[in-house]
C-alpha atoms as a PDB file:
ATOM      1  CA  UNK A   1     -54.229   2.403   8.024  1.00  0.00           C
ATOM      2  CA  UNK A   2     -54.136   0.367   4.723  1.00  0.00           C
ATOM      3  CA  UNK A   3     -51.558   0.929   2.203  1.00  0.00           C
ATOM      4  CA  UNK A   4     -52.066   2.919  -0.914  1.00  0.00           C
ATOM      5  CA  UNK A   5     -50.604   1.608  -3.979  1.00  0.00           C
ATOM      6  CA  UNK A   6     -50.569   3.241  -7.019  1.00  0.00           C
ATOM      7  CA  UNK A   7     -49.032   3.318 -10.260  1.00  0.00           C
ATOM      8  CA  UNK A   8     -47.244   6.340 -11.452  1.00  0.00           C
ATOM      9  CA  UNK A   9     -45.746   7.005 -15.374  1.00  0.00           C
ATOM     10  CA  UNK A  10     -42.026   7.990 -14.717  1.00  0.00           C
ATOM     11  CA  UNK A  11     -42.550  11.077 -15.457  1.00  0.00           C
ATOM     12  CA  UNK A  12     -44.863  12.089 -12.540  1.00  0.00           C
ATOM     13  CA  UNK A  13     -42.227  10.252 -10.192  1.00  0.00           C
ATOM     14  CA  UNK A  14     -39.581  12.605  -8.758  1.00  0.00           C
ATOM     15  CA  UNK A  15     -36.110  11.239  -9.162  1.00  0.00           C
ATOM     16  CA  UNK A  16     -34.279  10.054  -6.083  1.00  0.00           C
ATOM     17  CA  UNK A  17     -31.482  11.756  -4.133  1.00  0.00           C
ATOM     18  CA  UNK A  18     -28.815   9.689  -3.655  1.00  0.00           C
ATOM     19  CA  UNK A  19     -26.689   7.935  -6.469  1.00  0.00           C
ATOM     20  CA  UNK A  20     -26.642   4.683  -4.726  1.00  0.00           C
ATOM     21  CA  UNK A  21     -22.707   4.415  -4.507  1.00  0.00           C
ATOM     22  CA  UNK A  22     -21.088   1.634  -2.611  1.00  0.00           C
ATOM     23  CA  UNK A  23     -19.594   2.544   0.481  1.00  0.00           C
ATOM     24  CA  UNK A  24     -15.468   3.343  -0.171  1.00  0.00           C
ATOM     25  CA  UNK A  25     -14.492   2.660   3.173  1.00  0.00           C
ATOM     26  CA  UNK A  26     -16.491  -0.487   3.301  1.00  0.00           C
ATOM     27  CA  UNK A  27     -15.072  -1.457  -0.021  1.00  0.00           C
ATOM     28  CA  UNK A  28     -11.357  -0.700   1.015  1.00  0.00           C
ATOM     29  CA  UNK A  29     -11.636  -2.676   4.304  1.00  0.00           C
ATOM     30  CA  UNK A  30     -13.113  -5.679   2.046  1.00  0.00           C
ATOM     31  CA  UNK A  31     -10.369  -5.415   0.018  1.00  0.00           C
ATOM     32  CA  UNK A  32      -7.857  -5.516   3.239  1.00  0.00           C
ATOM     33  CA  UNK A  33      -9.600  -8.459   4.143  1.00  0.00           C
ATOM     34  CA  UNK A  34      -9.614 -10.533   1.232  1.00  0.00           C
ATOM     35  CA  UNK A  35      -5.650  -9.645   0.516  1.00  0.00           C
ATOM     36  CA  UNK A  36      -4.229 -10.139   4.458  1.00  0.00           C
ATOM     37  CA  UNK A  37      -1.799 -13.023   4.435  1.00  0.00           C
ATOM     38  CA  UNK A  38      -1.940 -15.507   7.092  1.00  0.00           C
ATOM     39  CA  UNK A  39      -0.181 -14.726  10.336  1.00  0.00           C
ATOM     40  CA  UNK A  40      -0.617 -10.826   9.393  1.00  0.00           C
ATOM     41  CA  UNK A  41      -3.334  -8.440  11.414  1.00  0.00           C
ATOM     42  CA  UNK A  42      -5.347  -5.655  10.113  1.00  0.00           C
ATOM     43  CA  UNK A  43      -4.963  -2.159  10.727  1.00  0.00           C
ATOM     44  CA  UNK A  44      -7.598   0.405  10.498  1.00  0.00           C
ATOM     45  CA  UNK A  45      -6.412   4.065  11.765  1.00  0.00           C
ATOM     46  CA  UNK A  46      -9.281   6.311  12.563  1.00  0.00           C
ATOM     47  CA  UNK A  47      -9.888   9.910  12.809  1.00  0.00           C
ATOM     48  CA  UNK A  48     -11.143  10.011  16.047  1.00  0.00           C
ATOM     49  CA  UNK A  49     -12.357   8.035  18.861  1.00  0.00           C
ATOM     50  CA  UNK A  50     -15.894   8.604  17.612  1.00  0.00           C
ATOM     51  CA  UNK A  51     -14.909   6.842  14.462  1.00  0.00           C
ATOM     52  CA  UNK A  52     -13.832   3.272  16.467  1.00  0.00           C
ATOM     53  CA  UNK A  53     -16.864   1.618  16.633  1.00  0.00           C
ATOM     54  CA  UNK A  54     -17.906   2.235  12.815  1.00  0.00           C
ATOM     55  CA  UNK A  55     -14.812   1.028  12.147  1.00  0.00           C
ATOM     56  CA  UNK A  56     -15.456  -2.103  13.874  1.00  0.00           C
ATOM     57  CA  UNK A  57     -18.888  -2.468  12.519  1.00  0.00           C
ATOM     58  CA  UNK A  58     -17.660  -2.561   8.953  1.00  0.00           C
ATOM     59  CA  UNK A  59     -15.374  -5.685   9.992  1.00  0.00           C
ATOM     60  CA  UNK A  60     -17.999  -7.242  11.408  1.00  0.00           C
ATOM     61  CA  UNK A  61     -20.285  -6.650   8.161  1.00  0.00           C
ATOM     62  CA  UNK A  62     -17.417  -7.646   5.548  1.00  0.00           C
ATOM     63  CA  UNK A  63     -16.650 -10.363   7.720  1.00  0.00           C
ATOM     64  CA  UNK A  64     -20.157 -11.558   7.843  1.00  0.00           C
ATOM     65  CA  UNK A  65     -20.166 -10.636   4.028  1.00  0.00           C
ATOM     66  CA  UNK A  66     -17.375 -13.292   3.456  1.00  0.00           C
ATOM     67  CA  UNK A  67     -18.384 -15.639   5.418  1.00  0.00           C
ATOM     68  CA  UNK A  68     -15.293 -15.660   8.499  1.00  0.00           C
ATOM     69  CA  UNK A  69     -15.390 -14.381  11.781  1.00  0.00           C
ATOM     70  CA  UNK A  70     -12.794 -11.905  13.100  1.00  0.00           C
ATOM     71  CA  UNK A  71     -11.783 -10.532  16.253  1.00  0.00           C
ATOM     72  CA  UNK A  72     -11.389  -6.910  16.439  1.00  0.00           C
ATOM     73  CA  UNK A  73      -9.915  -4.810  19.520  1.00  0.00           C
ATOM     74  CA  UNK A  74      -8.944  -1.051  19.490  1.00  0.00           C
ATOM     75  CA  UNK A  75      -6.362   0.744  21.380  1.00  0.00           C
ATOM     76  CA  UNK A  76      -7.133   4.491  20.953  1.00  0.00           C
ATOM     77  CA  UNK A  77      -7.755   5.520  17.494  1.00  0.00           C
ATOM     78  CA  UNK A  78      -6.025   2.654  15.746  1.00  0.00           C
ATOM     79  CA  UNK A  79      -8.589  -0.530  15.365  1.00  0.00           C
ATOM     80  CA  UNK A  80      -7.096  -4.638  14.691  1.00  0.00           C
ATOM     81  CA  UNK A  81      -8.522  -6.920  13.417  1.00  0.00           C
ATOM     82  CA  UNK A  82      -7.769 -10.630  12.546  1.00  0.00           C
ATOM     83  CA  UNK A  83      -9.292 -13.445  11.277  1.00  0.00           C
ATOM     84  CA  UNK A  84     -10.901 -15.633  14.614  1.00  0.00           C
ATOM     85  CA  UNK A  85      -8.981 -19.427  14.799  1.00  0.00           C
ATOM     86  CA  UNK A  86     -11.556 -22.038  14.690  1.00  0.00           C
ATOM     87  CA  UNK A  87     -12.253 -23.045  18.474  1.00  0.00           C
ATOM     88  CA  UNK A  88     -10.893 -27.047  19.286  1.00  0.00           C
ATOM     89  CA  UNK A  89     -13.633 -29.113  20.283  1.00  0.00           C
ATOM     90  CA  UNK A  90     -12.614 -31.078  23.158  1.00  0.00           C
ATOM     91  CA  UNK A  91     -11.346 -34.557  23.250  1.00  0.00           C
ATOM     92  CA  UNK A  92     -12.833 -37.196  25.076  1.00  0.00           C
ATOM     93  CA  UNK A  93     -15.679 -39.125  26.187  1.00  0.00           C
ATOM     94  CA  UNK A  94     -19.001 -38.220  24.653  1.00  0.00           C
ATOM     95  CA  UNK A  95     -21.328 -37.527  27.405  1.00  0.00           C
ATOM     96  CA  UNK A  96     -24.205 -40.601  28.441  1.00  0.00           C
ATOM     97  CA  UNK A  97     -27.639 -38.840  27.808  1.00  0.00           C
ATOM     98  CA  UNK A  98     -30.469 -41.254  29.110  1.00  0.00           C
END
């Protein structure tokens, strides 16, 4: 089925439900992020284990948001995080491609 466009004056347009607020957990990891000095880990304690994996998630977003990586791990309800060390490239002979 084709879409139906129309336009609509804003008073015939119902006014939405959410407010459209940022995301305070998201915000306050960001923040933990951008403030951790070096040789220091993150630490994220959780309500429950069902909580763990959003909790990862929004280090993975705010890290992607930043523009690092960072290795999380969990061990019950407590999540780390740090930021990932750049992986060595290998010394030696470049390989003969022919």
């Amino acid at each position: 089925m084709p879409l139906k466009i129309t336009h609509r004056n804003a008073t015939e347009v119902p006014t939405p439900n959410a407010m459209g607020r940022v995301n305070e957990d998201a915000a306050a990891v960001k923040a933990g992020m951008q403030s951790l000095e070096p040789g220091m880990f993150l630490e994220i304690q959780v309500g429950d284990l069902r909580a763990v994996r959003g909790a990862k998630m929004l280090v993975s977003r705010n890290a992607k948001e930043l523009g690092t990586q960072w290795q999380h791990w969990n061990v019950g309800p407590t999540v780390y995080a740090k930021p990932a060390v750049e992986k060595r490239r290998r010394a030696g002979r470049p390989r003969k491609t022919d």
